[in-house]
C-alpha atoms as a PDB file:
ATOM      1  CA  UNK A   1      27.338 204.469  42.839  1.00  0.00           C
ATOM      2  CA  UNK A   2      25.665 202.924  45.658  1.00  0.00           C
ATOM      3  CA  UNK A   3      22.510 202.454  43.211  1.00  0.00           C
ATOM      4  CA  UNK A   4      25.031 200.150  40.724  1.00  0.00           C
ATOM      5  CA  UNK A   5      26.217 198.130  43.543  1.00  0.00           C
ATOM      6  CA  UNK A   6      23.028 197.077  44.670  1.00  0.00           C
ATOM      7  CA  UNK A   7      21.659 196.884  41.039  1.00  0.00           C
ATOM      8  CA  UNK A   8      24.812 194.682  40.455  1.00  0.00           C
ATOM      9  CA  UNK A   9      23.838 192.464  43.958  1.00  0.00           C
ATOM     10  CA  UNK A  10      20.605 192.050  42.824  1.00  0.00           C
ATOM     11  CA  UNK A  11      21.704 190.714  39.280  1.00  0.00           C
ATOM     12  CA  UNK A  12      24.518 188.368  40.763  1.00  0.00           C
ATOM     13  CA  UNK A  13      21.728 187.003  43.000  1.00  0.00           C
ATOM     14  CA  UNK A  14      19.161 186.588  40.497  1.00  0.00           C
ATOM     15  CA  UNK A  15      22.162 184.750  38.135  1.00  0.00           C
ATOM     16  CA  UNK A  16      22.510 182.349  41.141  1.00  0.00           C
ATOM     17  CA  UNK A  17      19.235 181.615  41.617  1.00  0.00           C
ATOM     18  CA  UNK A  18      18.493 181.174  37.645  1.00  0.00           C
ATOM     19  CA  UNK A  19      21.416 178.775  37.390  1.00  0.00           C
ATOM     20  CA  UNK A  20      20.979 176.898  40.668  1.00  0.00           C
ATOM     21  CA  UNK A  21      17.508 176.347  38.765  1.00  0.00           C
ATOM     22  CA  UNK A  22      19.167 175.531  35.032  1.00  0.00           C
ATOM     23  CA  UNK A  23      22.129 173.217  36.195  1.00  0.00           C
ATOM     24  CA  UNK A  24      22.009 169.652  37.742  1.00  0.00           C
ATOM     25  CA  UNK A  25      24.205 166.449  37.846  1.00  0.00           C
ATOM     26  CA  UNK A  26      23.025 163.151  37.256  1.00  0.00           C
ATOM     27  CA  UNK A  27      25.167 160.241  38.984  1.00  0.00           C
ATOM     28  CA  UNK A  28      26.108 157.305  37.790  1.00  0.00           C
ATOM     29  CA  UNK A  29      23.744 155.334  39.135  1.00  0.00           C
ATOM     30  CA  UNK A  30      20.871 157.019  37.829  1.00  0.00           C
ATOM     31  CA  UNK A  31      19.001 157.870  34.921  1.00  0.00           C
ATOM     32  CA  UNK A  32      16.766 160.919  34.298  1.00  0.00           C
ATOM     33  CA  UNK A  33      13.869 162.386  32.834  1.00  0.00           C
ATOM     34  CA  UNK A  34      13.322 166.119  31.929  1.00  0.00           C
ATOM     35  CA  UNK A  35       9.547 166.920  32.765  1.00  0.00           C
ATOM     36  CA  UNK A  36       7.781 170.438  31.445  1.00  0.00           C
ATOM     37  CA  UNK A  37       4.364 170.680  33.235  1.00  0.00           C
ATOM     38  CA  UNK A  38       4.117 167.160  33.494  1.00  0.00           C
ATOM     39  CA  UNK A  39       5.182 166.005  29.991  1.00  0.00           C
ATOM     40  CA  UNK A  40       8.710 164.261  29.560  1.00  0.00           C
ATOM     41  CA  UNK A  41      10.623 166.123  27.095  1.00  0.00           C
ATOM     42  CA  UNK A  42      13.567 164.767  27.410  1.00  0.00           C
ATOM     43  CA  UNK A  43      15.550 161.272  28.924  1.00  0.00           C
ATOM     44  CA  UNK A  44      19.620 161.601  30.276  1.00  0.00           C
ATOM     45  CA  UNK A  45      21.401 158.522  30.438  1.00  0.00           C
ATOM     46  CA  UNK A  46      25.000 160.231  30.707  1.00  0.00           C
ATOM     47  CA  UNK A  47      26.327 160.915  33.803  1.00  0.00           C
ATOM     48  CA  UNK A  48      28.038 164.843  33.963  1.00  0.00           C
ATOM     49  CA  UNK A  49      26.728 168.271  34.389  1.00  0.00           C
ATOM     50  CA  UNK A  50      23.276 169.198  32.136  1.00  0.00           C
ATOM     51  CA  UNK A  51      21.247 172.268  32.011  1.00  0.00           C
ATOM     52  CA  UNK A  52      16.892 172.810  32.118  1.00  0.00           C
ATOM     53  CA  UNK A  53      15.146 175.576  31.793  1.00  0.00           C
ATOM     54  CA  UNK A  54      14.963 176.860  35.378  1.00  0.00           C
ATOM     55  CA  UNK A  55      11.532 177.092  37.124  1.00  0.00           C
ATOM     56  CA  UNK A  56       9.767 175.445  34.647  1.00  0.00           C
ATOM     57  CA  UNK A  57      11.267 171.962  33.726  1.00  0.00           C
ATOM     58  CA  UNK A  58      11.585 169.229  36.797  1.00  0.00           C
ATOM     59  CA  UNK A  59      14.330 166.525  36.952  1.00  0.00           C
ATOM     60  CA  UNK A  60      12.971 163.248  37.821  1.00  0.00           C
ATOM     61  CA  UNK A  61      16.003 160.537  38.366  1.00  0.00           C
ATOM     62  CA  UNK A  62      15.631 157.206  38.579  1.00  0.00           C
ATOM     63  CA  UNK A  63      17.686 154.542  40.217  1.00  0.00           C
ATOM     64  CA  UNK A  64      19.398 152.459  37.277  1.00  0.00           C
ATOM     65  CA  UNK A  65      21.210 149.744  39.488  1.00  0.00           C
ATOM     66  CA  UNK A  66      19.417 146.583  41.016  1.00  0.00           C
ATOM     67  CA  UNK A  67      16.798 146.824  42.931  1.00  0.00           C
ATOM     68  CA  UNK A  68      14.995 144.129  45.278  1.00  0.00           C
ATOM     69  CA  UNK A  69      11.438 143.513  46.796  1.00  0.00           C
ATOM     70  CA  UNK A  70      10.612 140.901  49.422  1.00  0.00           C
ATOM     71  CA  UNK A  71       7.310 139.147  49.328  1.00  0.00           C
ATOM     72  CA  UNK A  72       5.517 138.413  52.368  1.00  0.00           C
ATOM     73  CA  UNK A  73       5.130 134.496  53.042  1.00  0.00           C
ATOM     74  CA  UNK A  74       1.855 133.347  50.542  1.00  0.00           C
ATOM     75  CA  UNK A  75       0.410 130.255  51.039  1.00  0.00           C
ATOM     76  CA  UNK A  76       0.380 128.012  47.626  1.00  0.00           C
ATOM     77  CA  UNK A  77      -1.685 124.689  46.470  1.00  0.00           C
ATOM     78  CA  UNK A  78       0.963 122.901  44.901  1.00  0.00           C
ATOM     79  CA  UNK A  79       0.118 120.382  41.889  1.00  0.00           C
ATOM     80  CA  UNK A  80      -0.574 117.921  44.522  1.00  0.00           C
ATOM     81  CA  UNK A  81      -2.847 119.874  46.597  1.00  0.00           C
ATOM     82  CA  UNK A  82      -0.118 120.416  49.338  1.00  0.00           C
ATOM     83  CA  UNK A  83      -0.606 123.781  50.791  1.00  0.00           C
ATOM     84  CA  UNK A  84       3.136 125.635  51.088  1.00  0.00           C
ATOM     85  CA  UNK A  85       3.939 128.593  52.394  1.00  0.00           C
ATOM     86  CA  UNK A  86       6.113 130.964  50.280  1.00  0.00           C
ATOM     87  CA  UNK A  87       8.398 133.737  50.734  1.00  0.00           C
ATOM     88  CA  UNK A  88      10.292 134.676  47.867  1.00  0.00           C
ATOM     89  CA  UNK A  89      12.232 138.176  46.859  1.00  0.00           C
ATOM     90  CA  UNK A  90      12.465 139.516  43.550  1.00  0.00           C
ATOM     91  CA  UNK A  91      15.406 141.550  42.092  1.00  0.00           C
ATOM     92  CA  UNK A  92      14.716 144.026  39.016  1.00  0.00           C
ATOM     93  CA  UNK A  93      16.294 147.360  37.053  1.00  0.00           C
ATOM     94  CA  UNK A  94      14.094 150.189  35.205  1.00  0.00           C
ATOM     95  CA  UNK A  95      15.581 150.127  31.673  1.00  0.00           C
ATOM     96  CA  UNK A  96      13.349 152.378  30.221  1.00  0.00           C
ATOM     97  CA  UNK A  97      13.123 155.175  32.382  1.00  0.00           C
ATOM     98  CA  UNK A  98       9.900 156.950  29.858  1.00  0.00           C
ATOM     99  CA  UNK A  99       7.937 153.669  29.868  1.00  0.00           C
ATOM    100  CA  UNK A 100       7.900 153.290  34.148  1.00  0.00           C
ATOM    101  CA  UNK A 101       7.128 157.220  34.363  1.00  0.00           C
ATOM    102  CA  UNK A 102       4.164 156.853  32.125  1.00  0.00           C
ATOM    103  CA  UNK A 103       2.864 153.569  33.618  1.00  0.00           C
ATOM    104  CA  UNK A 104       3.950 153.820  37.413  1.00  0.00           C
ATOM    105  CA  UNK A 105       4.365 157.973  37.547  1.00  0.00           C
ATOM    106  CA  UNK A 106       7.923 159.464  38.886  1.00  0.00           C
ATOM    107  CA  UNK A 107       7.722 157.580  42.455  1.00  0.00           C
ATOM    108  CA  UNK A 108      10.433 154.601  42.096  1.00  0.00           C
ATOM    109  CA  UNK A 109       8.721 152.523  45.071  1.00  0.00           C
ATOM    110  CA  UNK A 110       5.013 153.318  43.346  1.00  0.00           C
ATOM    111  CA  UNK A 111       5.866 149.389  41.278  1.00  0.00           C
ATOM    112  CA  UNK A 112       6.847 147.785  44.230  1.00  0.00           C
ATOM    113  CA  UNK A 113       2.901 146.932  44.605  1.00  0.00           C
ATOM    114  CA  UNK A 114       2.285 146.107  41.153  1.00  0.00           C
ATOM    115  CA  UNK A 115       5.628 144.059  41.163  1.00  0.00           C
ATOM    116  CA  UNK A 116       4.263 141.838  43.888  1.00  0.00           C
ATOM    117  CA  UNK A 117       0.757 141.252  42.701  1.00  0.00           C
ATOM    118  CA  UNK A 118       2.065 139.828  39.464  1.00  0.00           C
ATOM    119  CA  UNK A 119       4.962 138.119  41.242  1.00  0.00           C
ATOM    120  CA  UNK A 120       2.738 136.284  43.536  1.00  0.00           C
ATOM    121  CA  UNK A 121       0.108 135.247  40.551  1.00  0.00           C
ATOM    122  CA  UNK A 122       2.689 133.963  38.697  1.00  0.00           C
ATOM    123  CA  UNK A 123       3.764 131.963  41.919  1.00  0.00           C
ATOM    124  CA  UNK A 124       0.636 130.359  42.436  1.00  0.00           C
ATOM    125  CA  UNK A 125       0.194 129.550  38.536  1.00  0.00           C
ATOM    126  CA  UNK A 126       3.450 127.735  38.066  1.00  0.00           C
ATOM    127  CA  UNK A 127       3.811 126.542  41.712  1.00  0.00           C
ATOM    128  CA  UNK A 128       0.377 124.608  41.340  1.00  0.00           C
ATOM    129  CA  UNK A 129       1.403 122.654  38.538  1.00  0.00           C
ATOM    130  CA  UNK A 130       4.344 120.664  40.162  1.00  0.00           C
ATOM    131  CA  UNK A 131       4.185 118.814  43.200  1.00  0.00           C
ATOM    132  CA  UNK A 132       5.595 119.183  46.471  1.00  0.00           C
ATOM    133  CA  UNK A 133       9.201 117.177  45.688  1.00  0.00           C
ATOM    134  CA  UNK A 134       9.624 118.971  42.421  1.00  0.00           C
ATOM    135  CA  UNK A 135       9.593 122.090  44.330  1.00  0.00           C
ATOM    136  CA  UNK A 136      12.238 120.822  46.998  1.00  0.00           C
ATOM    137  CA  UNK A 137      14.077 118.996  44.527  1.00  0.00           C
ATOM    138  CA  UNK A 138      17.449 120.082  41.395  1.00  0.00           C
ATOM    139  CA  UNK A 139      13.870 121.049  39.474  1.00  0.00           C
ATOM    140  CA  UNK A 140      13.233 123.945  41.273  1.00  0.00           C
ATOM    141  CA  UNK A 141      15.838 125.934  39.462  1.00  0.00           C
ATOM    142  CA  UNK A 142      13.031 125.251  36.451  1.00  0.00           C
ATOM    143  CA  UNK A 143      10.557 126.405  38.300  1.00  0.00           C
ATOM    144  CA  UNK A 144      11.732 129.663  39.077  1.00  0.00           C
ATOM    145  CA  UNK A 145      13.567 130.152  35.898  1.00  0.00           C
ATOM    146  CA  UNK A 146       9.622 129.744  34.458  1.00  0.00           C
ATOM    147  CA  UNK A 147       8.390 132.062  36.934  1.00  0.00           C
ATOM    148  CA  UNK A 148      10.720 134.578  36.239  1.00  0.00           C
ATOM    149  CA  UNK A 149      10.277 134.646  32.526  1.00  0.00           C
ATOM    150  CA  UNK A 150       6.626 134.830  32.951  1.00  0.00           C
ATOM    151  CA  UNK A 151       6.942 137.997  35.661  1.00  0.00           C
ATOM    152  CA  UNK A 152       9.522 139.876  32.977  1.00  0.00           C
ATOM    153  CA  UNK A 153       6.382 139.016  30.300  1.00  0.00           C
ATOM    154  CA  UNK A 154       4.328 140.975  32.285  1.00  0.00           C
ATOM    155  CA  UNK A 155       6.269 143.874  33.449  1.00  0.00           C
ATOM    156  CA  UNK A 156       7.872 144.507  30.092  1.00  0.00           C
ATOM    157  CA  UNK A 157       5.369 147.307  29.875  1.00  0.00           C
ATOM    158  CA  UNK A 158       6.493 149.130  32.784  1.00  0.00           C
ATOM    159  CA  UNK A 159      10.025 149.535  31.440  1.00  0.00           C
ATOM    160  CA  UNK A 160      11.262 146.913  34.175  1.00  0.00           C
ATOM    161  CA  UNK A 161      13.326 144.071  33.790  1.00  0.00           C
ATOM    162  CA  UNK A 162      13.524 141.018  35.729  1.00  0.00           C
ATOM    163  CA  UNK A 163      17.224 139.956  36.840  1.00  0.00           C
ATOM    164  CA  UNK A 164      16.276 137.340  39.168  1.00  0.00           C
ATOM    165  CA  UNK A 165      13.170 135.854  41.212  1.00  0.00           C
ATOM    166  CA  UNK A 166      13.773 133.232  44.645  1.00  0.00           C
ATOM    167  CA  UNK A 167      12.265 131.488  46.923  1.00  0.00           C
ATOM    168  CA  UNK A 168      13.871 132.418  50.202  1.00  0.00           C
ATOM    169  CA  UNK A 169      12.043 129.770  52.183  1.00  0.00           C
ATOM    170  CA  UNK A 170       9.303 127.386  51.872  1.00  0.00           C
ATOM    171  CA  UNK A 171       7.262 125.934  54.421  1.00  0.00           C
ATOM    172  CA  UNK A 172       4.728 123.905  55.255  1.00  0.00           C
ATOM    173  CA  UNK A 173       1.416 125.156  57.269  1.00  0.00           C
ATOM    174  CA  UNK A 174       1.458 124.896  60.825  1.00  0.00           C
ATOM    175  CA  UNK A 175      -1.163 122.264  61.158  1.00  0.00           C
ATOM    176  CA  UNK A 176       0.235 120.452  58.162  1.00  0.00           C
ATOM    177  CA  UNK A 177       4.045 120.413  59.948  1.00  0.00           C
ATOM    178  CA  UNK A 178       2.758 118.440  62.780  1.00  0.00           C
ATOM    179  CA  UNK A 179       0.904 115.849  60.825  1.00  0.00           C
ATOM    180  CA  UNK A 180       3.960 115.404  59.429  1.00  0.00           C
ATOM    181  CA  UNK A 181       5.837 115.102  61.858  1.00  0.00           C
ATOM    182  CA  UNK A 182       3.845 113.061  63.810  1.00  0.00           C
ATOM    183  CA  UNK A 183       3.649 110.735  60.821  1.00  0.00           C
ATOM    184  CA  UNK A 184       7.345 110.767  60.366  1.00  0.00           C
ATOM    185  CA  UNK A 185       7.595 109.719  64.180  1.00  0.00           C
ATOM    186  CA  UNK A 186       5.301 106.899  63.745  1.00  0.00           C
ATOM    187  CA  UNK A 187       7.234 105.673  60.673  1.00  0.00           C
ATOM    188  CA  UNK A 188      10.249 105.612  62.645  1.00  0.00           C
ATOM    189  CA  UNK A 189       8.404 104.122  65.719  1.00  0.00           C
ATOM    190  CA  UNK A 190       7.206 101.421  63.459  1.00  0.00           C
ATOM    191  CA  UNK A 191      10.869 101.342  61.455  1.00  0.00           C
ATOM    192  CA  UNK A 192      12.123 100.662  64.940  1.00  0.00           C
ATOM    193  CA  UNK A 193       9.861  98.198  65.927  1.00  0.00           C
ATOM    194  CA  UNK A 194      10.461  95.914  62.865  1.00  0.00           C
ATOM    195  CA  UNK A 195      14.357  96.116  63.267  1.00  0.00           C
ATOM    196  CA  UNK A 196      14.224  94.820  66.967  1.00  0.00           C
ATOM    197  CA  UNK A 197      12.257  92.475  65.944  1.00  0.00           C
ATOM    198  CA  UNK A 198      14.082  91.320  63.249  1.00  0.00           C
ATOM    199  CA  UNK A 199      17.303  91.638  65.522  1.00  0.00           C
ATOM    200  CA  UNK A 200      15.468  89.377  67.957  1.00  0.00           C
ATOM    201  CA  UNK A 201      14.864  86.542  64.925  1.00  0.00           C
ATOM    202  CA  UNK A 202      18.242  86.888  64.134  1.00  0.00           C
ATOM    203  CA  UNK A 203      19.467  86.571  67.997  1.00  0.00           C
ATOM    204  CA  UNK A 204      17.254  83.398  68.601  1.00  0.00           C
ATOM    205  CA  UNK A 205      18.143  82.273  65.300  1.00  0.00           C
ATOM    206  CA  UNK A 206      22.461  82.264  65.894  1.00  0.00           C
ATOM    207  CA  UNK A 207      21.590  81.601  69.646  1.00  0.00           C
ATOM    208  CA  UNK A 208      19.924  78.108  68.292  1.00  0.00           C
ATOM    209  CA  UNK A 209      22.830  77.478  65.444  1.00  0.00           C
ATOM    210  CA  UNK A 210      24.853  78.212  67.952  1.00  0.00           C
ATOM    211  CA  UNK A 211      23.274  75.494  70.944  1.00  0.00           C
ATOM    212  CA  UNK A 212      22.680  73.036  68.028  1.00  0.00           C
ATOM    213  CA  UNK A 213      26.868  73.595  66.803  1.00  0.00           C
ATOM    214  CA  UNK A 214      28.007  72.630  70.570  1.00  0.00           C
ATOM    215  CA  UNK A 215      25.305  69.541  70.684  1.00  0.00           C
ATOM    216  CA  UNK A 216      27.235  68.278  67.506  1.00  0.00           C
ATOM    217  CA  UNK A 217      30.483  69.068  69.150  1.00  0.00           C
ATOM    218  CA  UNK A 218      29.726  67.922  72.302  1.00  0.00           C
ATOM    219  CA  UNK A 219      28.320  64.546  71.040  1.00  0.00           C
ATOM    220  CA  UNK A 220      31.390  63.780  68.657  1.00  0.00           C
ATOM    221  CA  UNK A 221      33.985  65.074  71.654  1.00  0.00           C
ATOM    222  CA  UNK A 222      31.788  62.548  73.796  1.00  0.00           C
ATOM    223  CA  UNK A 223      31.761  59.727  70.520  1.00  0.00           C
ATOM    224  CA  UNK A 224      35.458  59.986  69.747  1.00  0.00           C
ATOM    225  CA  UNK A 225      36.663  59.838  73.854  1.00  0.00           C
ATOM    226  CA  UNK A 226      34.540  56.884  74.016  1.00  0.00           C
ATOM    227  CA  UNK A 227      35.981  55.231  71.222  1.00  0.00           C
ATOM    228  CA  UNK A 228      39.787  56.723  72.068  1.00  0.00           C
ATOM    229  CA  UNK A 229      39.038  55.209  75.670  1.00  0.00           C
ATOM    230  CA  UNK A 230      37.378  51.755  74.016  1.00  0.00           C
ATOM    231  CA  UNK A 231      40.573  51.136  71.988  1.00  0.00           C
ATOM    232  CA  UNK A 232      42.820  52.263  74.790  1.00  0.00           C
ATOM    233  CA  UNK A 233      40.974  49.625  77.678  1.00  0.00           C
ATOM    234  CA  UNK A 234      41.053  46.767  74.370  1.00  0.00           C
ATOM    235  CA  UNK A 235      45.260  47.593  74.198  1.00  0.00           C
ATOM    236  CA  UNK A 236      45.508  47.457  78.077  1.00  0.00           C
ATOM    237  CA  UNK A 237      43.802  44.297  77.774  1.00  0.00           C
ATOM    238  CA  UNK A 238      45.357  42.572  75.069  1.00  0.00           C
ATOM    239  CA  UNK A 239      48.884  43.942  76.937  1.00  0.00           C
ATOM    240  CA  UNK A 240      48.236  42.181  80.068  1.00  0.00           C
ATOM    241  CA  UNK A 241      46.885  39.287  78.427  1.00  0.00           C
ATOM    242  CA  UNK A 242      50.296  38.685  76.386  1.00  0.00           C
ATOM    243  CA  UNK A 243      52.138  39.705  79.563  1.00  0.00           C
ATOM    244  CA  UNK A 244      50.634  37.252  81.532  1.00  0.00           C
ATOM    245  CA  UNK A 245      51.038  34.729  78.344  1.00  0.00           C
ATOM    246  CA  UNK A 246      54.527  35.111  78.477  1.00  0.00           C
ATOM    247  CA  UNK A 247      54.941  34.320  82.374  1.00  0.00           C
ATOM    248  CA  UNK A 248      52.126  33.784  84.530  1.00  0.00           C
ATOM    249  CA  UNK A 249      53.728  33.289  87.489  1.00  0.00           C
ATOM    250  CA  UNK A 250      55.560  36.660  87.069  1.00  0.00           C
ATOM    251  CA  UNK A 251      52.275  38.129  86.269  1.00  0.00           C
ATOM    252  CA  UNK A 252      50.819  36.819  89.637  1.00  0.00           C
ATOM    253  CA  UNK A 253      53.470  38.056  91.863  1.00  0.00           C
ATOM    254  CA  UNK A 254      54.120  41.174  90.186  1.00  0.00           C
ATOM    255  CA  UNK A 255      50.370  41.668  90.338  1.00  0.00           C
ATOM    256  CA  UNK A 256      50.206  40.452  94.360  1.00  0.00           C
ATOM    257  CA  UNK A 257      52.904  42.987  95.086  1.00  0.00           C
ATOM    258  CA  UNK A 258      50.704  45.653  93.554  1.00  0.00           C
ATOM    259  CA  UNK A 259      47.805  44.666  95.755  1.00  0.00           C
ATOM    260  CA  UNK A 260      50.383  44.881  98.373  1.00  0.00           C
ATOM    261  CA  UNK A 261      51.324  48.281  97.732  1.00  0.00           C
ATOM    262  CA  UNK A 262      47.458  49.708  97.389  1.00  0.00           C
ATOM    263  CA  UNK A 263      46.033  48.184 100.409  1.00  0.00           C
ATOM    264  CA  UNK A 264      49.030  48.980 103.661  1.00  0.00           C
ATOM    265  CA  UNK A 265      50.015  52.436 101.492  1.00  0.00           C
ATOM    266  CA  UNK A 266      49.230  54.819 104.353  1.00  0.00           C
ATOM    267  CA  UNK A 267      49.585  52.623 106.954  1.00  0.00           C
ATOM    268  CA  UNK A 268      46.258  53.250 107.803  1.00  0.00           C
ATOM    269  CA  UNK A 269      44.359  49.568 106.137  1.00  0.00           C
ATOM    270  CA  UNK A 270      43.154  47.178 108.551  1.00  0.00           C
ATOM    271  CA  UNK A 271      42.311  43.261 107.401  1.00  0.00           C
ATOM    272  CA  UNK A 272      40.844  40.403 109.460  1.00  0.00           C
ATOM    273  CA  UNK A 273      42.524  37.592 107.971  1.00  0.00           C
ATOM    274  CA  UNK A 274      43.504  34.185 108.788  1.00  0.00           C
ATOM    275  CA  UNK A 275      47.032  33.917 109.055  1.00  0.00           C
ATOM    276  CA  UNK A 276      46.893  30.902 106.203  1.00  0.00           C
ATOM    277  CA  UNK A 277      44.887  33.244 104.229  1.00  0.00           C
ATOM    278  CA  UNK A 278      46.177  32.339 100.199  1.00  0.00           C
ATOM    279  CA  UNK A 279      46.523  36.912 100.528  1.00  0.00           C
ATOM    280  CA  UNK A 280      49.181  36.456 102.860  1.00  0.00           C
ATOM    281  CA  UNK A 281      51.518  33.769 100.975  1.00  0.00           C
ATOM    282  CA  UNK A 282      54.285  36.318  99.823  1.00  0.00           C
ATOM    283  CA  UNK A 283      54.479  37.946 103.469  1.00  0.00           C
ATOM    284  CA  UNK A 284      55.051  34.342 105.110  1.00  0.00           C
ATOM    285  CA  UNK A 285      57.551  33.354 102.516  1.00  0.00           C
ATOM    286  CA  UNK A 286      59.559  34.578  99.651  1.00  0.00           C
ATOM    287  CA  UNK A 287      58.032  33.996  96.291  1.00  0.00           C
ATOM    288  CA  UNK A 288      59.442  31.331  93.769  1.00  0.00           C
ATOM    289  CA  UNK A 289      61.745  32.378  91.525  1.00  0.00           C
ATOM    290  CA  UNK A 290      60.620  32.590  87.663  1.00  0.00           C
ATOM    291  CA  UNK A 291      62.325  31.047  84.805  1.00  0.00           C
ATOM    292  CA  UNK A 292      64.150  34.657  82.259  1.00  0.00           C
END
């Protein structure tokens, strides 16, 4: 009895073992090969419980969603011999799970080399035909749409396919950053300099309009109170002359009193006269009267 039981023992863990070895899952997000002594004999693309033949076949998976590799920053001669500085990132998927295992073996991360040597070639083919501004400009959605169909043209072979290849930033060199910039300060230096100067013509230009305007004004304000005052002194005249037409005698007294009135307003006038001085007639005695 004791001799079944462990006979029994031994055969449960021996059935264990053999199907621990024969069954496997593959996940959605894979895909695998079936590999006997080295040779693929068989490719699962359906997701569930399968069975191998334990101890002898190997499951090799393979990741079937996207995957992404980042390129170190390159430096690139552009079309117009501008040196750039590239990084970029690429974003693939193994479709053909055989063709990768035969070209790259069963390592996933074994094309991630190959990947970026042809990556970066086709970069620096495509990048130096076009010029700097084509690369920074709406045509560098071109560009990379060129690059990337050139990159899937070359990996087809390795059962990859290229969803997607970007520039994540592009520089200029160092040394070629501050030329710029130094140029682009000395543009705007000189930019500057032309626009004061051209705000100092245009100053001194409405400052002079401006002096020459009030000369006009000034000299017609002077013209027409001079003329105003002319006409005005030629009425007074020609008033007093028709006044003292009219009456003369009138005009004489009227005109005495006045004198009257300007010199001893104040009190303060004092006259060496005569007392038969001709000034002194209407204080000695009453005028005359005058005819209406």
């Amino acid at each position: 009895m004791n001799r079944l039981s462990i006979a029994g023992a031994a055969a449960l863990v021996v059935l264990a073992v053999v199907l621990n070895g024969a069954l496997f899952t593959v996940d959605q997000t894979q895909r695998v090969l079936i590999a006997q002594f080295g040779q693929v004999v068989r490719a699962i693309d359906e997701p569930g419980l399968h069975v191998k033949l334990p101890f002898v076949q190997d499951v090799i998976s393979f990741d079937r969603r996207l995957l992404n590799v980042e390129l170190p920053g390159e430096e690139v001669i552009l079309g117009d011999q501008r040196r750039l500085i590239v990084d970029s990132f690429t974003v693939f998927r193994i479709i053909d799970p055989l063709k990768f295992y035969q070209a790259v073996g069963p390592v996933p991360d074994a094309i991630r080399g190959r990947l970026n040597s042809i990556v970066t070639s086709s970069l620096r083919r495509v990048l130096g035909k076009n010029a700097l501004l084509d690369v920074l400009s709406a045509d560098r959605e071109k560009i990379m749409s060129t690059i990337r169909q050139q990159v899937n043209d070359d990996i087809r072979t390795f059962g990859v396919a290229i969803e997607d290849v970007r520039i994540r930033r592009a520089d200029l060199p160092e040394e070629n950053t501050q030329a710029i910039l130094s140029r682009m300060q000395s543009e705007r230096q000189r930019e500057a300099a032309k626009n004061r100067a051209e705000g100092a013509e245009a100053s001194a230009r409405i400052r002079a309009d401006a002096e020459r305007e009030r000369t006009v004004l000034l000299a017609d304000g002077r013209a027409t109170s001079d003329k105003l005052r002319g006409e005005g002194e030629a009425e007074a005249t020609r008033i007093y002359a028709e006044a003292f037409n009219r009456d003369p005698q009138f005009f004489s007294i009227w005109r005495t009193l006045q004198s009257y009135r300007d010199v001893f307003d104040g009190g303060g006038a004092r006259l060496v006269l005569t007392p038969d001085n001709e000034f002194l007639r209407y204080l000695q005695a009453a005028p005359p009267a005058t005819s209406p």
